[in-house]
C-alpha atoms as a PDB file:
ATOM      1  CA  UNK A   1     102.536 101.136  69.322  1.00  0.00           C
ATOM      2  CA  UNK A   2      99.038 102.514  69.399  1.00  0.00           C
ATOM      3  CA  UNK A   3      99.600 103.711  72.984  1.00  0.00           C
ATOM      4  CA  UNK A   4     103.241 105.702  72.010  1.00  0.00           C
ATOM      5  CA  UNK A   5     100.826 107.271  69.010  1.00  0.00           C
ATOM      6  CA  UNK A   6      98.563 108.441  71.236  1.00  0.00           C
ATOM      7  CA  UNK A   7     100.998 109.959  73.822  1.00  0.00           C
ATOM      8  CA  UNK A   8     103.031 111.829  70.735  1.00  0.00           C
ATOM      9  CA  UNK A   9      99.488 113.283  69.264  1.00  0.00           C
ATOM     10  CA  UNK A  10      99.276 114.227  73.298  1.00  0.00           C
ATOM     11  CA  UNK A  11     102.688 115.866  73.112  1.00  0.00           C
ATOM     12  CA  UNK A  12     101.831 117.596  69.591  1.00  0.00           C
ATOM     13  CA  UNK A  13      98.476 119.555  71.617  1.00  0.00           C
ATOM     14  CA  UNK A  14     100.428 120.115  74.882  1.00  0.00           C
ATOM     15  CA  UNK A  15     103.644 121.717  72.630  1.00  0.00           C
ATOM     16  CA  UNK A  16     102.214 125.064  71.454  1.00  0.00           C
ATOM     17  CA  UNK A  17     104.620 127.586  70.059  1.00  0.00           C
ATOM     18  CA  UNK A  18     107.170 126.542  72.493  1.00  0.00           C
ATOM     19  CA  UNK A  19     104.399 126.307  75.455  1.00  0.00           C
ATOM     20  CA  UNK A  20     103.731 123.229  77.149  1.00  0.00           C
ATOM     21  CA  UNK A  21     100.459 122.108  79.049  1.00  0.00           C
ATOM     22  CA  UNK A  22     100.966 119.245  81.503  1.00  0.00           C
ATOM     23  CA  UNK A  23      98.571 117.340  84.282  1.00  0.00           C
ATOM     24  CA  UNK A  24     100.162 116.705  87.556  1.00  0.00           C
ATOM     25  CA  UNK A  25      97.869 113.986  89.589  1.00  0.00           C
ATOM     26  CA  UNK A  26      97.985 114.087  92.955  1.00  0.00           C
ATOM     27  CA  UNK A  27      96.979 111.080  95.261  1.00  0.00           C
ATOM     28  CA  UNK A  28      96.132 112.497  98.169  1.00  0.00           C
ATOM     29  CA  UNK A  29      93.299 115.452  98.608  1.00  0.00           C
ATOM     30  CA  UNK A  30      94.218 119.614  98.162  1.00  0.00           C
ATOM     31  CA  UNK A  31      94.431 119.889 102.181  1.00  0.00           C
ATOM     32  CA  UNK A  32      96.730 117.393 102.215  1.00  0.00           C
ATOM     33  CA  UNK A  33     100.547 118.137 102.810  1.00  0.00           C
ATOM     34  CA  UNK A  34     101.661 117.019  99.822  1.00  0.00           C
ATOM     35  CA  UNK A  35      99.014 117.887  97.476  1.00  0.00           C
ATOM     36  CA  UNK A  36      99.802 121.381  98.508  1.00  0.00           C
ATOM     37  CA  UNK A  37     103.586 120.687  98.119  1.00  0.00           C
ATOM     38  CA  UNK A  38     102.986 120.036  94.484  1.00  0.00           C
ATOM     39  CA  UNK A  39     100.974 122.952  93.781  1.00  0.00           C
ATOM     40  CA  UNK A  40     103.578 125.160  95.136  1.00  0.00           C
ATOM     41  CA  UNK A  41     105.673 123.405  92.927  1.00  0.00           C
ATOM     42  CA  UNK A  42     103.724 123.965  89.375  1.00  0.00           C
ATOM     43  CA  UNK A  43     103.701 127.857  90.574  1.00  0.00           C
ATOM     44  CA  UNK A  44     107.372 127.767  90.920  1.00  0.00           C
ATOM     45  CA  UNK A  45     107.556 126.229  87.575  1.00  0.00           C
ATOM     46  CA  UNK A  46     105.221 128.724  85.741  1.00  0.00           C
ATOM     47  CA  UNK A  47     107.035 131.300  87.287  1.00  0.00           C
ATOM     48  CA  UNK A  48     110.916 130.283  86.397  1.00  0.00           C
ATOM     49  CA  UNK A  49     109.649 129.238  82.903  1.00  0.00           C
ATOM     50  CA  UNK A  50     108.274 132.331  82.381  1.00  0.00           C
ATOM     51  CA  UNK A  51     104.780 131.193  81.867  1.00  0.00           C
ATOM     52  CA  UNK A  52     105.986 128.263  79.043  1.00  0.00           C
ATOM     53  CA  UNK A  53     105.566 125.726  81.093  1.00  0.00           C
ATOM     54  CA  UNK A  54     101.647 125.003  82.682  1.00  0.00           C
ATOM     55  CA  UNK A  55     101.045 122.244  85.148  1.00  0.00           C
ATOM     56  CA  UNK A  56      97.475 121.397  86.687  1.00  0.00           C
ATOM     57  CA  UNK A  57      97.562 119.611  89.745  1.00  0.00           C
ATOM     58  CA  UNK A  58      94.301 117.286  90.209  1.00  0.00           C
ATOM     59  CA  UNK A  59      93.737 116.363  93.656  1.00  0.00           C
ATOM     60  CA  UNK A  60      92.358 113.036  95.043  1.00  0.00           C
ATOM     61  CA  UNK A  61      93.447 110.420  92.508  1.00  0.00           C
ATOM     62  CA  UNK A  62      91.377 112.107  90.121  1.00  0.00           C
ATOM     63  CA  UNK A  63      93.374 111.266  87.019  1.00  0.00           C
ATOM     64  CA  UNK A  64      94.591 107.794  88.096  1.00  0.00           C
ATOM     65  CA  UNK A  65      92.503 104.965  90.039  1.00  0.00           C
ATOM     66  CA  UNK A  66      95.397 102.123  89.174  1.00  0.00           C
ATOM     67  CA  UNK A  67      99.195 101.875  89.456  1.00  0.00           C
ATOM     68  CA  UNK A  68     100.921 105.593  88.931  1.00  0.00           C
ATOM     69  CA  UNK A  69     104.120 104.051  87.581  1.00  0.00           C
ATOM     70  CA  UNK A  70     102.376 102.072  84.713  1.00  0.00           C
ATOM     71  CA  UNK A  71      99.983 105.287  84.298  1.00  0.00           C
ATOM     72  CA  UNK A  72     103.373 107.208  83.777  1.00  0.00           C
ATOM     73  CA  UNK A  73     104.817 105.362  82.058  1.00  0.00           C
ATOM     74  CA  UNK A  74     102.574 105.038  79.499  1.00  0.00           C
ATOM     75  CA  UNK A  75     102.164 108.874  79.267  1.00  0.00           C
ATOM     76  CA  UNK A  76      98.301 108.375  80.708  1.00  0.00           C
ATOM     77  CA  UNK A  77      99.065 111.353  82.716  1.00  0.00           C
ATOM     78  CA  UNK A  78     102.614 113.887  82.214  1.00  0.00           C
ATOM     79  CA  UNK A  79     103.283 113.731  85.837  1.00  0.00           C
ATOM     80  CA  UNK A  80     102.251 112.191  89.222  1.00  0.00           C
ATOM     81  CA  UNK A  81     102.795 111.882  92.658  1.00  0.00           C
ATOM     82  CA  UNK A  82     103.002 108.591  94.165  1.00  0.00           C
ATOM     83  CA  UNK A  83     103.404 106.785  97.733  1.00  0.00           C
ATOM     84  CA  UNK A  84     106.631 105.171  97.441  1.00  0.00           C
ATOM     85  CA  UNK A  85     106.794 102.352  99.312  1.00  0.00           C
ATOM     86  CA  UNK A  86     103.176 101.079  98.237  1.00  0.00           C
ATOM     87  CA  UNK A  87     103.962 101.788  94.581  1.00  0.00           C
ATOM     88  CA  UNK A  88     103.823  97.938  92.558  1.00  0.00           C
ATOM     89  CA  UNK A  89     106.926  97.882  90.203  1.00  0.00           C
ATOM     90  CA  UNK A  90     109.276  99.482  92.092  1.00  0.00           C
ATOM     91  CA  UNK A  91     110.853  96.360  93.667  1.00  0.00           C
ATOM     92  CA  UNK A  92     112.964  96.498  96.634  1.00  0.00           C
ATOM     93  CA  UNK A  93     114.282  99.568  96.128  1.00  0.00           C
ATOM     94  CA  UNK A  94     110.793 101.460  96.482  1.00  0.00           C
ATOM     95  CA  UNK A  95     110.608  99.621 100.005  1.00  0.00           C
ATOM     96  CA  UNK A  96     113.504 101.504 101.383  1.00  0.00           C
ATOM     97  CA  UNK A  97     112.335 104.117 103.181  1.00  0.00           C
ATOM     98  CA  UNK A  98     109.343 102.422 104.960  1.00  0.00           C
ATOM     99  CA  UNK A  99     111.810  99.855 106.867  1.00  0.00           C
ATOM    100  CA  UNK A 100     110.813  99.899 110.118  1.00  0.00           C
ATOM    101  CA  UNK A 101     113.055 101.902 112.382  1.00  0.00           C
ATOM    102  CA  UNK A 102     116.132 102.339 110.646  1.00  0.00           C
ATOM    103  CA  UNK A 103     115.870 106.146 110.360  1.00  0.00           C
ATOM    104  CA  UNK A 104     115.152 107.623 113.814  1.00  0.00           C
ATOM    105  CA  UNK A 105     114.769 111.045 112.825  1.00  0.00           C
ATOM    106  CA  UNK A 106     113.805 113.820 110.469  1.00  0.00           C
ATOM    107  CA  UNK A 107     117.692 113.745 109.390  1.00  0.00           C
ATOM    108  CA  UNK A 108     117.766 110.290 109.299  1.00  0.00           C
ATOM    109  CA  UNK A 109     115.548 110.104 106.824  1.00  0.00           C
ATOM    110  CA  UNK A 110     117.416 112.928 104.558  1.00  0.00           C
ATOM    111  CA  UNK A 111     120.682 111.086 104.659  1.00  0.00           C
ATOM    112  CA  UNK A 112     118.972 107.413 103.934  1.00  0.00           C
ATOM    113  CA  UNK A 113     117.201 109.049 100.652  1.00  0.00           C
ATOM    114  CA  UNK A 114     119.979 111.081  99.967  1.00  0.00           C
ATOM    115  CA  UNK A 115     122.031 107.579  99.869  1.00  0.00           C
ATOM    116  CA  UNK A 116     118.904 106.121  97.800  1.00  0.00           C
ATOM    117  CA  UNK A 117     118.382 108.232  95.466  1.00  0.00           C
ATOM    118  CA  UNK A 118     120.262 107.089  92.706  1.00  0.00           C
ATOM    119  CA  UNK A 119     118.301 104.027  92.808  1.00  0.00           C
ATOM    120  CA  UNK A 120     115.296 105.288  93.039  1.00  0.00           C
ATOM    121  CA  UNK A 121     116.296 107.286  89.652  1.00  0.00           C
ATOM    122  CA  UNK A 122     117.275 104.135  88.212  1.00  0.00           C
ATOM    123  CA  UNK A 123     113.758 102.281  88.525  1.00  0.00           C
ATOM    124  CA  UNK A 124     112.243 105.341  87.419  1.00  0.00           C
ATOM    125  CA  UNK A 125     113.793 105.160  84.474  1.00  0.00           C
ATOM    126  CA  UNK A 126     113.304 101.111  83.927  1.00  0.00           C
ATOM    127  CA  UNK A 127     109.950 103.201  83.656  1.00  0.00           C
ATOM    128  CA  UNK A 128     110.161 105.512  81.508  1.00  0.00           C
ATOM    129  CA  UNK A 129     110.336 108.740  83.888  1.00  0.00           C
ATOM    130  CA  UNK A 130     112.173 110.797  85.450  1.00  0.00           C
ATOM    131  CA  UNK A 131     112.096 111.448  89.635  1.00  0.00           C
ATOM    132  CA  UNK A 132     112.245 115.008  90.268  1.00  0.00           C
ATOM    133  CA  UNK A 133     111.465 115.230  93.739  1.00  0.00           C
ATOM    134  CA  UNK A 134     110.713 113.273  96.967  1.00  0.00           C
ATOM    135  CA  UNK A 135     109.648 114.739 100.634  1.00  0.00           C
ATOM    136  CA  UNK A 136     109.205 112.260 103.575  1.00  0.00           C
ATOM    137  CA  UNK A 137     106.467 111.886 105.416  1.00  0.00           C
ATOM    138  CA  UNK A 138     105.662 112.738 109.153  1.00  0.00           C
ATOM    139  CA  UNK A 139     107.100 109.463 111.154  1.00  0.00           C
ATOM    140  CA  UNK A 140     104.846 106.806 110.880  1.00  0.00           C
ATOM    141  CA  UNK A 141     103.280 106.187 114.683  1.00  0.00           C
ATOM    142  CA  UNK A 142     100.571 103.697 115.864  1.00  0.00           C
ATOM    143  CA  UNK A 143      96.840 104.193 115.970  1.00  0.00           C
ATOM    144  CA  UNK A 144      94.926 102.245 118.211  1.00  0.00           C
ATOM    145  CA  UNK A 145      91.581 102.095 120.528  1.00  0.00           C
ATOM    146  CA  UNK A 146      93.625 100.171 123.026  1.00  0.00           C
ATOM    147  CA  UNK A 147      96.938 102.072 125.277  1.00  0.00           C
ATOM    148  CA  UNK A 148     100.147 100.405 123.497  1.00  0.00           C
ATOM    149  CA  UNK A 149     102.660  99.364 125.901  1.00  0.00           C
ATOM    150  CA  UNK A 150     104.738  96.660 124.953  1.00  0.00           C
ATOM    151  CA  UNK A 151     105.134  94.000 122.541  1.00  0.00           C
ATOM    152  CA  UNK A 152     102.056  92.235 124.135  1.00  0.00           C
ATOM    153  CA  UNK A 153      99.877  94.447 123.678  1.00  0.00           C
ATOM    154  CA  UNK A 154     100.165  94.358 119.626  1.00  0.00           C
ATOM    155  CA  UNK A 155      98.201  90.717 120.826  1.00  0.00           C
ATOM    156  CA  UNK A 156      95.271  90.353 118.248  1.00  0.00           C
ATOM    157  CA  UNK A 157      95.239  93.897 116.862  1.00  0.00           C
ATOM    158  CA  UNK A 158      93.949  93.926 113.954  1.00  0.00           C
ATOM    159  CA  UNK A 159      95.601  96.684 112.040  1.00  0.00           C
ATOM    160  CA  UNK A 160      95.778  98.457 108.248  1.00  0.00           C
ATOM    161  CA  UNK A 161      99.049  98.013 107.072  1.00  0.00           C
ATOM    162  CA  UNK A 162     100.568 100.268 103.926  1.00  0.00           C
ATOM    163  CA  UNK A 163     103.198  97.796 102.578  1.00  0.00           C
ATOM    164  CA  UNK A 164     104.867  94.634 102.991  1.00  0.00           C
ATOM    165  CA  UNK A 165     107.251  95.956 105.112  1.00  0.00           C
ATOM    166  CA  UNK A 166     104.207  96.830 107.543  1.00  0.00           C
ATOM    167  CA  UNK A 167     102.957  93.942 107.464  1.00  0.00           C
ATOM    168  CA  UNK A 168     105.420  91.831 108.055  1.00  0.00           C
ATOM    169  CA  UNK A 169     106.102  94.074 111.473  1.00  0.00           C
ATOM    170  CA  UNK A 170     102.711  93.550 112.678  1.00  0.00           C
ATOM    171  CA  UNK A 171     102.156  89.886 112.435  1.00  0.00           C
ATOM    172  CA  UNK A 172     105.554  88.938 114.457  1.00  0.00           C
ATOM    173  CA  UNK A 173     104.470  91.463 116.819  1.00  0.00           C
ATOM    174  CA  UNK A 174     101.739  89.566 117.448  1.00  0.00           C
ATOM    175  CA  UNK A 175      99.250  91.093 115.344  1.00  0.00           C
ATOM    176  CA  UNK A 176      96.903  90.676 111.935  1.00  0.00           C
ATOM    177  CA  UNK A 177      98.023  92.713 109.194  1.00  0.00           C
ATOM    178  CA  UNK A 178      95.138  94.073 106.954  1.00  0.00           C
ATOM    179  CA  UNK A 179      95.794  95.631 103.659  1.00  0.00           C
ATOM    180  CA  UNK A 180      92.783  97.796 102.935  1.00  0.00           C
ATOM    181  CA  UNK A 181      93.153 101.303 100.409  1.00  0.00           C
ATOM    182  CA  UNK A 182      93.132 104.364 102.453  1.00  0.00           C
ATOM    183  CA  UNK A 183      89.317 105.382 101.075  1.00  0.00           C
ATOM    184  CA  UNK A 184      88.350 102.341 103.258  1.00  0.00           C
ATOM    185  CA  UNK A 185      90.222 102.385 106.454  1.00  0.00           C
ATOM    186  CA  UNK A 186      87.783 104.561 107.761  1.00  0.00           C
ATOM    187  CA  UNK A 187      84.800 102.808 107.424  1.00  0.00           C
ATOM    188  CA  UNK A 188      86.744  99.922 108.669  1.00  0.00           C
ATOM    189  CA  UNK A 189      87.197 101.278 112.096  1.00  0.00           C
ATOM    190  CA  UNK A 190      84.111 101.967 112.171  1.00  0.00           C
ATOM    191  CA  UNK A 191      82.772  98.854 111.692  1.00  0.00           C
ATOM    192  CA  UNK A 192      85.586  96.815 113.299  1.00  0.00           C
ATOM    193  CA  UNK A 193      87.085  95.334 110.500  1.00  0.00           C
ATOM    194  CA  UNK A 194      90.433  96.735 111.832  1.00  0.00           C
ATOM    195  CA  UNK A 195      91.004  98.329 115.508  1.00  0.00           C
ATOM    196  CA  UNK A 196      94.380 100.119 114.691  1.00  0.00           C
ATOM    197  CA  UNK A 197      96.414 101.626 112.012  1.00  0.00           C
ATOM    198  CA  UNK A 198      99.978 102.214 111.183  1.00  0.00           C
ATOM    199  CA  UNK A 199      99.892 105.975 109.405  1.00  0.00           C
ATOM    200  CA  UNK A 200     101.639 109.276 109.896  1.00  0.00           C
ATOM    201  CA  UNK A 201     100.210 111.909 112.421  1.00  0.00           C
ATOM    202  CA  UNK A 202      99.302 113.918 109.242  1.00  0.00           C
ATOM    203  CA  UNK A 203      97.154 111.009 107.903  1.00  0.00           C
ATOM    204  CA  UNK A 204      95.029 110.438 111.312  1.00  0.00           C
ATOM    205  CA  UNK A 205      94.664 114.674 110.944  1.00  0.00           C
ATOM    206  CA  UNK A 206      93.296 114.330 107.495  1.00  0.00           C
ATOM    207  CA  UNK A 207      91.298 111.236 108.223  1.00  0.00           C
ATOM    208  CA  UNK A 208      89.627 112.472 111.960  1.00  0.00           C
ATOM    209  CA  UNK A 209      90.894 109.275 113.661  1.00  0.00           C
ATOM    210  CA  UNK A 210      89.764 110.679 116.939  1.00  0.00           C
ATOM    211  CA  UNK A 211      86.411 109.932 115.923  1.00  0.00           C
ATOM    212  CA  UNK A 212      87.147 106.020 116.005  1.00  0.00           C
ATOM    213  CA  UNK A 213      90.401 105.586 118.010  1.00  0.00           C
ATOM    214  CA  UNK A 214      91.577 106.672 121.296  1.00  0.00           C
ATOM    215  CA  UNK A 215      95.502 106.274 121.012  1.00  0.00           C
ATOM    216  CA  UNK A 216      98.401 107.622 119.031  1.00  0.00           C
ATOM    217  CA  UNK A 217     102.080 106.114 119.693  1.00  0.00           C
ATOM    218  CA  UNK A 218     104.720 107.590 118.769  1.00  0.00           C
ATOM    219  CA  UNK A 219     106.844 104.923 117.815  1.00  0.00           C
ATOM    220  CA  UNK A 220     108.566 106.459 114.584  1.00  0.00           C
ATOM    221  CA  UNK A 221     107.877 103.348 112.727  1.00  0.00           C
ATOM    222  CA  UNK A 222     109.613 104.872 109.243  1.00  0.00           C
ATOM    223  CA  UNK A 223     109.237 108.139 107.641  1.00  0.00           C
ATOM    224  CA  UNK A 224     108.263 106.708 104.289  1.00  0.00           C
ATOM    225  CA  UNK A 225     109.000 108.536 100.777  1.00  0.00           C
ATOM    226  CA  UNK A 226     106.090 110.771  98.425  1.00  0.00           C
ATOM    227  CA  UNK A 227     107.586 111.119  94.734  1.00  0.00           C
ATOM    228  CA  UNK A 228     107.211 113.250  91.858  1.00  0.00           C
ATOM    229  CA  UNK A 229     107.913 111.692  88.153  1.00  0.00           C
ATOM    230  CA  UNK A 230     107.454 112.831  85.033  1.00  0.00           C
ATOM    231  CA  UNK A 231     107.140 110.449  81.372  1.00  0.00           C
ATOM    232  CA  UNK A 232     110.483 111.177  80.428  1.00  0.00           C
ATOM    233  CA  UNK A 233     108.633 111.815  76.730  1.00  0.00           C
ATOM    234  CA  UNK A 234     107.098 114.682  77.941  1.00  0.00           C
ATOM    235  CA  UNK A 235     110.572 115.858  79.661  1.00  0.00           C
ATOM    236  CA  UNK A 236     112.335 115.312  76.396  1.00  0.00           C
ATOM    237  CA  UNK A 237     110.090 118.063  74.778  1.00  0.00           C
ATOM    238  CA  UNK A 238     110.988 120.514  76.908  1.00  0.00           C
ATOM    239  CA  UNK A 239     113.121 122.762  75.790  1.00  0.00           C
ATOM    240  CA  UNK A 240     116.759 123.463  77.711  1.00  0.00           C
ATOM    241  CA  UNK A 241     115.555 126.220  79.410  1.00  0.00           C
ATOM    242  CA  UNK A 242     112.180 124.719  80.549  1.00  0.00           C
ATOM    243  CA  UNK A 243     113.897 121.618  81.885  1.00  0.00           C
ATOM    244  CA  UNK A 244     115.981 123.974  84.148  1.00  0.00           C
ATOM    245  CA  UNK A 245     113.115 125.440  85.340  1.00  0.00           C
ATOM    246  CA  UNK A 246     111.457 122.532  86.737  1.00  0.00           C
ATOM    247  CA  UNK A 247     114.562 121.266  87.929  1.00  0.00           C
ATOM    248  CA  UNK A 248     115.049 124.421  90.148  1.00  0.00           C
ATOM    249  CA  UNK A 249     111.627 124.598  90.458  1.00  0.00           C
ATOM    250  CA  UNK A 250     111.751 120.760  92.150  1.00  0.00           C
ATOM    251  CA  UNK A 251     115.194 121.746  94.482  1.00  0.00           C
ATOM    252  CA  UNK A 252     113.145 124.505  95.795  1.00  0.00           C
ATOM    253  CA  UNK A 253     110.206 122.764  96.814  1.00  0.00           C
ATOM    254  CA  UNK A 254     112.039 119.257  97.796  1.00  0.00           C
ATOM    255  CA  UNK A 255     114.327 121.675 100.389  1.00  0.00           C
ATOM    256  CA  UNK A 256     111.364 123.831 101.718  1.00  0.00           C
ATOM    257  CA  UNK A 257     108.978 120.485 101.823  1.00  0.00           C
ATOM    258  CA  UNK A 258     111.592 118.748 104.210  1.00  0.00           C
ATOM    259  CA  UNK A 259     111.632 121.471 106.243  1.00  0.00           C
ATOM    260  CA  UNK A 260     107.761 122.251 106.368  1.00  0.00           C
ATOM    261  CA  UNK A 261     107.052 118.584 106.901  1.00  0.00           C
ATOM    262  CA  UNK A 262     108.342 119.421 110.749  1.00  0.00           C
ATOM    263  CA  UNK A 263     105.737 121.813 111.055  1.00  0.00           C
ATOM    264  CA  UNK A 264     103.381 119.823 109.430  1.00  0.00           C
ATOM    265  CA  UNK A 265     104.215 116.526 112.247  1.00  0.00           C
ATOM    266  CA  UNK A 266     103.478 119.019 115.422  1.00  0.00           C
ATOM    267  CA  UNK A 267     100.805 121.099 113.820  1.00  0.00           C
ATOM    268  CA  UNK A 268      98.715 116.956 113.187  1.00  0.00           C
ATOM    269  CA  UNK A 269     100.219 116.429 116.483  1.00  0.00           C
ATOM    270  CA  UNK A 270      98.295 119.146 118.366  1.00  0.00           C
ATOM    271  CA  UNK A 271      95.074 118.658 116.477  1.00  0.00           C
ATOM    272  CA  UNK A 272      94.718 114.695 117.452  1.00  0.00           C
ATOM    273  CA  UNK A 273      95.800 116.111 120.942  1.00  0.00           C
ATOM    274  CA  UNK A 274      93.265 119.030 120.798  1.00  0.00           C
ATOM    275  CA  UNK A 275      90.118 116.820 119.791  1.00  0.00           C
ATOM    276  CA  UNK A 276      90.697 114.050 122.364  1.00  0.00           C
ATOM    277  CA  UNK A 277      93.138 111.845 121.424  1.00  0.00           C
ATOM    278  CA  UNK A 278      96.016 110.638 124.007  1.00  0.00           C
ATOM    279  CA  UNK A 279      99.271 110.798 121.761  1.00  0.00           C
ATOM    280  CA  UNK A 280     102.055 109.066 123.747  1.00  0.00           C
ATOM    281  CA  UNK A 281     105.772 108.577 123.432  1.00  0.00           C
ATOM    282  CA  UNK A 282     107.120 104.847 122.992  1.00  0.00           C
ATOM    283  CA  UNK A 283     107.852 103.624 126.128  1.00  0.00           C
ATOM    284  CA  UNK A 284     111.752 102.432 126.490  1.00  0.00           C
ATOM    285  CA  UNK A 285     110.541  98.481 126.824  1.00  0.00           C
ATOM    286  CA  UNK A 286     108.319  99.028 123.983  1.00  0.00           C
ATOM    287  CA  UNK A 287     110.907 100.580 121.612  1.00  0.00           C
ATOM    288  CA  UNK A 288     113.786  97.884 122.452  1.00  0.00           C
ATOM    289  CA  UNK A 289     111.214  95.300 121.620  1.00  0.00           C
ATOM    290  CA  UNK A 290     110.763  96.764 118.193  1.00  0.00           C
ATOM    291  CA  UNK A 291     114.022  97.241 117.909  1.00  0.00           C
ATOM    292  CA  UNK A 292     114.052  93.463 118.075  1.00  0.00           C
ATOM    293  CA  UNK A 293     111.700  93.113 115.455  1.00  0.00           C
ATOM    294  CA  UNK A 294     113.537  95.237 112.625  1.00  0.00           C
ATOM    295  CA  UNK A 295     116.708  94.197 112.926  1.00  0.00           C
ATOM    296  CA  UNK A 296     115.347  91.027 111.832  1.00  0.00           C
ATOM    297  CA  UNK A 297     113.224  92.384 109.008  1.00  0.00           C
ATOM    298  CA  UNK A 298     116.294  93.890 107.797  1.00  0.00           C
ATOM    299  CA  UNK A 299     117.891  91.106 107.896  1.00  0.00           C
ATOM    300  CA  UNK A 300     115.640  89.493 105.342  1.00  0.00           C
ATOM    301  CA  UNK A 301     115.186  92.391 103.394  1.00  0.00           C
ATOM    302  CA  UNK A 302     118.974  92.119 103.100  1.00  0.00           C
ATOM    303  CA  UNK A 303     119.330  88.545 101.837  1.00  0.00           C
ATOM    304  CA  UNK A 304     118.273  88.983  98.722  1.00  0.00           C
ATOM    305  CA  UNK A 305     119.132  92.656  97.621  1.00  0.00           C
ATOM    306  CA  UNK A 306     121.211  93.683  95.318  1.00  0.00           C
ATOM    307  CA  UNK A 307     124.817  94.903  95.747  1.00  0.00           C
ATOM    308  CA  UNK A 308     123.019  98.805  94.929  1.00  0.00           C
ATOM    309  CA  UNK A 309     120.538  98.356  98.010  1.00  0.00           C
ATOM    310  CA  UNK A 310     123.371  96.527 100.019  1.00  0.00           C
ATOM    311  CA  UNK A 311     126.052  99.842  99.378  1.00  0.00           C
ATOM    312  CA  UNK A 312     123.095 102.082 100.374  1.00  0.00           C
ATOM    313  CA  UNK A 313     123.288 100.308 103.831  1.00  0.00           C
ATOM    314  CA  UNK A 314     126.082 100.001 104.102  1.00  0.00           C
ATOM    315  CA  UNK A 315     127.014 103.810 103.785  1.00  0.00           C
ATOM    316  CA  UNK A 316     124.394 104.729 106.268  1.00  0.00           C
ATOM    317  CA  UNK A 317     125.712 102.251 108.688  1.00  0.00           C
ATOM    318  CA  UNK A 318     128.920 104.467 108.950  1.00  0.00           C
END
């Protein structure tokens, strides 16, 4: 009770003569793909509201060190941006997009979260906010100091995983899964704590992997889900007219983000190749073994899910 007090005395100061003043953190920092995704969007905003509605984007976590749906949810912050698939709270549903090699491409992708996206609306709402938008990111590959071949080479690796889903791949390839936050993967390569990392070719740009690794594979692991939500008490004062500015605002920037996260993949791409780094299609052996591999973590991932995530498979089965 205190804390729904505290968010409507945070609605009365943002609401201003019909204006409204809203933070939008970010997770990741303003260079970053999707940070700058998100700004675009609050200009859009601004601009199709006329100037009534005002988000701040705050880069780097800056408004949020714990778990973005709970923060949201409690109106801590208006808005956010959160990793999908390592979000706690959004059950199975939130691990869609991060299955290992069920989308094989940039399309792929679109159609499997066009399929999802009703569900992911759904949890959203079990938490009191609202999805507006969602933009993959690059395919996930394989970072590692030795060459990855096949199967037996995942022997012993010791690599940072993002999600169950990860995990799971990496230990019954032979591998030890390490769940570390991305501040500390760095360091950990460095120091050996882990010798590999599963990541997009955006993240290994951002984070200089060159610097500690030698390999990138391209193995298009899963192009895994970034979200946009707003605490639906904050979208239920706005005003008609503001509301279909940020949805507009959101289409826009979801459709141009999909597209620019191409650019984005060969642009990381040339930089790991540029400063060093030998970045490596999946050889043929290699990819039917991992083929292997996810058809059984789908499997289990199937068992137990609900006839919504079962539909969503089987429509993009057709």
């Amino acid at each position: 009770m205190f804390k729904k007090s505290l968010l409507i005395a945070s609605l009365a100061t943002a609401v201003f003569a019909g204006n409204m003043k809203m933070d939008l953190n970010a997770k990741y920092g303003a260079n970053n793909f999707h940070t700058q995704g998100a700004e675009k969007f609050a200009a859009l905003v601004k601009e199709y509201s006329k100037g009534s509605v005002d988000i701040t984007v705050h880069s780097g976590s800056a408004l949020i060190k714990g778990n973005p749906l709970k923060a949201v949810k409690d109106g801590t912050v208006a808005m956010t941006d959160m990793f999908i698939p390592f979000t706690s709270g959004g059950g199975k549903v939130f691990g869609i997009s991060a299955l290992p090699f069920i989308a094989n491409s940039y399309d792929d992708a679109y159609r499997l979260y066009q399929l999802s996206k009703k569900a992911y609306e759904k949890t959203a709402r079990k938490w009191n906010q609202k999805l507006l938008y969602s933009v993959t990111w690059p395919a996930s590959g394989f970072y590692s100091k030795k060459q990855i071949d096949s199967i037996v080479d995942f022997k012993g690796v010791k690599t940072r995983t993002y999600d169950k889903n990860s995990a799971s791949f990496v230990n019954l390839a032979g591998g030890n899964a390490v769940a570390l936050p991305w501040g500390e993967v760095y360091s950990s390569l460095r120091t050996g704590m882990v010798d590999s990392v599963v990541t997009s070719s955006s993240s290994g740009k951002d984070g200089k992997f060159w610097e500690v690794l030698g390999n990138y594979t391209k193995i298009n692991y899963a192009y895994p889900l970034q979200a946009v939500t707003i605490n639906l008490d904050y979208w239920n004062a706005l005003n008609k007219n503001q509301q279909k500015a940020v949805l507009k605002a959101a289409k826009e920037i979801e459709k141009a983000q999909w597209e620019a996260v191409k650019l984005e993949d060969k642009t990381s791409l040339e930089i790991l190749r540029k400063n060093g780094m030998k970045v490596k299609e999946a050889s043929p052996k290699l990819k039917k073994e991992l083929d292997e591999i996810a058809l059984k973590l789908l499997t289990e991932y199937l068992d137990d899910a609900n006839k919504d995530i079962k539909k969503i498979f089987k429509e993009y089965r057709k």
